[in-house]
C-alpha atoms as a PDB file:
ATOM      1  CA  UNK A   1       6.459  16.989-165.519  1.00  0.00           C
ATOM      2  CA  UNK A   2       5.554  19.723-167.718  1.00  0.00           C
ATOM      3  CA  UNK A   3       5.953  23.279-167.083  1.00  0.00           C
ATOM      4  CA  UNK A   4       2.165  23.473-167.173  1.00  0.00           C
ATOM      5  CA  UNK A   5       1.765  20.412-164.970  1.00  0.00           C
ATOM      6  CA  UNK A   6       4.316  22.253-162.465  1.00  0.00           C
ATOM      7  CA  UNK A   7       2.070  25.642-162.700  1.00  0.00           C
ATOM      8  CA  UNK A   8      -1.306  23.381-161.919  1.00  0.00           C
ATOM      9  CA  UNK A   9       0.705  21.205-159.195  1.00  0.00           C
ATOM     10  CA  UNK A  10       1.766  24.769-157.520  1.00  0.00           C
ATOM     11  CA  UNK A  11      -1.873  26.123-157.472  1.00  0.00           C
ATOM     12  CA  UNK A  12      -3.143  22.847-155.770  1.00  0.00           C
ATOM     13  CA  UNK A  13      -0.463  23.095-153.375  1.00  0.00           C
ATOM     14  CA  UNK A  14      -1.498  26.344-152.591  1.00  0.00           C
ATOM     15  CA  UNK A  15      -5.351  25.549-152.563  1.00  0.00           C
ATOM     16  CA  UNK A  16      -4.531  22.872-149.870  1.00  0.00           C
ATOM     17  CA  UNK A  17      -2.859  25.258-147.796  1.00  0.00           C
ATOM     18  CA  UNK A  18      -6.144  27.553-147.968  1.00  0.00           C
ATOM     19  CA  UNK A  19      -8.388  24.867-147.843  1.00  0.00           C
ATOM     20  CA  UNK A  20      -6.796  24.425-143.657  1.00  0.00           C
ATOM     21  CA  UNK A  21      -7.226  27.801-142.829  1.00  0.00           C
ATOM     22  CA  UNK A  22     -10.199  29.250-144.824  1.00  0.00           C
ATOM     23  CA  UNK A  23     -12.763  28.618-147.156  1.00  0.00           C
ATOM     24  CA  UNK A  24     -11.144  28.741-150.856  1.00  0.00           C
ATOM     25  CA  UNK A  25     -11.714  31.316-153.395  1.00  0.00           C
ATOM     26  CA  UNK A  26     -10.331  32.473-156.795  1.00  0.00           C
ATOM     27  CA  UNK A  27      -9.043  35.644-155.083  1.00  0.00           C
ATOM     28  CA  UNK A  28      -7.516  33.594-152.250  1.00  0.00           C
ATOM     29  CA  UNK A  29      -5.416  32.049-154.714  1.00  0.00           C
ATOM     30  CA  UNK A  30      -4.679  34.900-156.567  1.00  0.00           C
ATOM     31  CA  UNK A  31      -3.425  36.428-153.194  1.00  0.00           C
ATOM     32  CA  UNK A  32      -1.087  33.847-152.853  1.00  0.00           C
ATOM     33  CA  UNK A  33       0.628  34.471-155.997  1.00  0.00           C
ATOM     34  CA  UNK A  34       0.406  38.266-155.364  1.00  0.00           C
ATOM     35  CA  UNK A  35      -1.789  38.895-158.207  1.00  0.00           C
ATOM     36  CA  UNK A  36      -5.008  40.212-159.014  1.00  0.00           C
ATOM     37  CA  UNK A  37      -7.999  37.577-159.602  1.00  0.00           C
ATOM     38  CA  UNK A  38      -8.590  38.383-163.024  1.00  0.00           C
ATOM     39  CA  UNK A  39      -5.026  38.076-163.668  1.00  0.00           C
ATOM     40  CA  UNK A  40      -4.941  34.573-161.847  1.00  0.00           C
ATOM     41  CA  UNK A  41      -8.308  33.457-164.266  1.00  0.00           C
ATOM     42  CA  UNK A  42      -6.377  34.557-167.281  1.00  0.00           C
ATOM     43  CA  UNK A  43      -3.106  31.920-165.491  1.00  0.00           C
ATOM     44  CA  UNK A  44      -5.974  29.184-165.550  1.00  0.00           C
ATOM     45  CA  UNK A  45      -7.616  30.090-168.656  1.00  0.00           C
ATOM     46  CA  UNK A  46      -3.779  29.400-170.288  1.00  0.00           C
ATOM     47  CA  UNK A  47      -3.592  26.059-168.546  1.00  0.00           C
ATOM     48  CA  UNK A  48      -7.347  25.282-170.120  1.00  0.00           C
ATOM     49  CA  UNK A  49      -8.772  24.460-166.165  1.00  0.00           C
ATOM     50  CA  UNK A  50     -11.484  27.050-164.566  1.00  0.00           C
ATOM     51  CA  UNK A  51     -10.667  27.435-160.635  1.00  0.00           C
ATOM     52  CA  UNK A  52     -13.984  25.227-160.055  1.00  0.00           C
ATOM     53  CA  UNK A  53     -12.523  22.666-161.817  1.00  0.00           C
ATOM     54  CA  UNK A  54      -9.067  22.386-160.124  1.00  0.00           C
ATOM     55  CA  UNK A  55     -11.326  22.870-156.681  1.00  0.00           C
ATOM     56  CA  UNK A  56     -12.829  19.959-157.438  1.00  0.00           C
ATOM     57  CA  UNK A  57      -9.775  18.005-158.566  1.00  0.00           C
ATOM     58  CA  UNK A  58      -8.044  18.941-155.319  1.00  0.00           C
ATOM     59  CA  UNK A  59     -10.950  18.436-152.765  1.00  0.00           C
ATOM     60  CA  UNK A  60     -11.301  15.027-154.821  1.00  0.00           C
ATOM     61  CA  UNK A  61      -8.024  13.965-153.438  1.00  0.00           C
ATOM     62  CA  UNK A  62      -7.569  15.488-151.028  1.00  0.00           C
ATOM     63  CA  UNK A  63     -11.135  13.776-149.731  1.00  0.00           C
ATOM     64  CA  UNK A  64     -10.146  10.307-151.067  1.00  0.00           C
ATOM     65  CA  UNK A  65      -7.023  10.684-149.637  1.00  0.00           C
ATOM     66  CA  UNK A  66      -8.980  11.220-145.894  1.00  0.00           C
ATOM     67  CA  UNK A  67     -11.309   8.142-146.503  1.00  0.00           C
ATOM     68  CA  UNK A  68      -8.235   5.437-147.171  1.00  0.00           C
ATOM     69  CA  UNK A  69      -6.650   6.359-144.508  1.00  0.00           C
ATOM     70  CA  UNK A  70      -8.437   7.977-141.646  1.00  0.00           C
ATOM     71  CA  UNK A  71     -11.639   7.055-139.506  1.00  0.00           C
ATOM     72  CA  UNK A  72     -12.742  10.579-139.475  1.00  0.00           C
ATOM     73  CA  UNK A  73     -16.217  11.058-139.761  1.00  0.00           C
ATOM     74  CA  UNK A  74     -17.593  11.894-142.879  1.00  0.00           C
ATOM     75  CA  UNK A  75     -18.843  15.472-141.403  1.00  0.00           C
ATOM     76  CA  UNK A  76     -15.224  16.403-140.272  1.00  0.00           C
ATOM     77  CA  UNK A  77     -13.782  15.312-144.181  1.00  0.00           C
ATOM     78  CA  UNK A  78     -16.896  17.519-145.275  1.00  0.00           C
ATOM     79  CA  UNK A  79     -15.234  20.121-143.002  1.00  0.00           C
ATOM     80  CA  UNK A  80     -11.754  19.789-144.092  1.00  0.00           C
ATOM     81  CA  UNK A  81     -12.085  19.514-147.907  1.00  0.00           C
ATOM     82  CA  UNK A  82     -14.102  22.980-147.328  1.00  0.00           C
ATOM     83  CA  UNK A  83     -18.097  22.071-147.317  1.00  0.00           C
ATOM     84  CA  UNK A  84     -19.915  23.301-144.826  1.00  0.00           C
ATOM     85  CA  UNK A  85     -22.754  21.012-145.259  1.00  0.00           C
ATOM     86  CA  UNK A  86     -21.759  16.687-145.425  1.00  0.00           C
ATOM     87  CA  UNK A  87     -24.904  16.763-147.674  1.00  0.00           C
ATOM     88  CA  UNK A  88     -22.933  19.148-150.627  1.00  0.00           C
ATOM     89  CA  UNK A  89     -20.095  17.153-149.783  1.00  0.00           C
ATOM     90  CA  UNK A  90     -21.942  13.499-150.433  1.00  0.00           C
ATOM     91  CA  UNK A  91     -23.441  14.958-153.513  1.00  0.00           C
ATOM     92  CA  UNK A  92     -20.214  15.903-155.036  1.00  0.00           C
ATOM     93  CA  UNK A  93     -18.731  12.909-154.179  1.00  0.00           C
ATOM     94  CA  UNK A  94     -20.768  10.744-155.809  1.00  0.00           C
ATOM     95  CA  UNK A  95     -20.662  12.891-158.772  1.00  0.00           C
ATOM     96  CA  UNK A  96     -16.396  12.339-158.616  1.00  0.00           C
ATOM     97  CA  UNK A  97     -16.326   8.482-157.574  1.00  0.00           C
ATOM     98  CA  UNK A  98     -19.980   7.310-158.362  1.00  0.00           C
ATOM     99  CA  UNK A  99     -20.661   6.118-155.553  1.00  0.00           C
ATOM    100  CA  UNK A 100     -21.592   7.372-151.731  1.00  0.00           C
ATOM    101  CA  UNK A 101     -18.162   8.233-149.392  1.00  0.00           C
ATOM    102  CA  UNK A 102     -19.169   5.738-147.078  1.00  0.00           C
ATOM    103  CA  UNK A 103     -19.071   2.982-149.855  1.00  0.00           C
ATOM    104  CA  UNK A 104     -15.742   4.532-151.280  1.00  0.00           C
ATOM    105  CA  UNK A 105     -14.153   4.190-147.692  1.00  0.00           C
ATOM    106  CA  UNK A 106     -15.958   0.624-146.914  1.00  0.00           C
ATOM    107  CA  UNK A 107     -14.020  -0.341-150.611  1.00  0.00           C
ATOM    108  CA  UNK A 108     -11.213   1.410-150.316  1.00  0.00           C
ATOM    109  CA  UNK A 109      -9.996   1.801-146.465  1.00  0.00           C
ATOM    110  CA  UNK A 110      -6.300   0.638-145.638  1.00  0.00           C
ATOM    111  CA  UNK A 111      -6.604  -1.733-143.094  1.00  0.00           C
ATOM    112  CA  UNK A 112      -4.556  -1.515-139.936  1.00  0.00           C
ATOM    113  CA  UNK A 113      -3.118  -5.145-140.191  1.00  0.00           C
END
């Protein structure tokens, strides 16, 4: 792994850890690497990823992640990957996979055999 890939890996470690207590932000982040949120855009400007971006990326699997291998309703994912609404949460979904989360998880669910 790359030094950048390590520096990306780190900050989606840390979004995950937000992403269970609060609702993410760019300064969140920044907090957790004791730096100031301009200085933390600069960190992701230098690894060519906007924090919206590596959101996405981590909600995307950390959601994909929650439809193979939980029966959790789609509302509590919604919840947990830090949408409020299940609607935003379908939308961007589809937008990642293409297709619906129910669909994903019909295709996609490990079964319990």
């Amino acid at each position: 792994m790359t030094l950048e890939n390590e520096e990306i890996g780190l900050y989606r470690k840390q979004l995950l850890q937000i992403l269970t207590r609060e609702p993410p932000s760019l300064e969140k982040l920044a907090a957790e690497n004791g730096i100031s949120a301009r200085s933390m855009q600069r960190r992701l400007r230098a690894q060519r990823i906007s924090f919206q971006s590596l959101l996405d990326q981590t909600r995307h699997t950390l959601a994909t992640n929650y439809l193979r291998e939980s029966r959790l309703g789609l509302s509590d994912i919604a919840g947990m990957v830090g949408y409020t609404e299940q609607s935003s949460f379908t939308r961007a979904f589809a937008r990642w996979e293409g297709m619906s989360p129910g669909k994903y998880r019909r295709q996609h669910h490990e079964d319990d055999r």
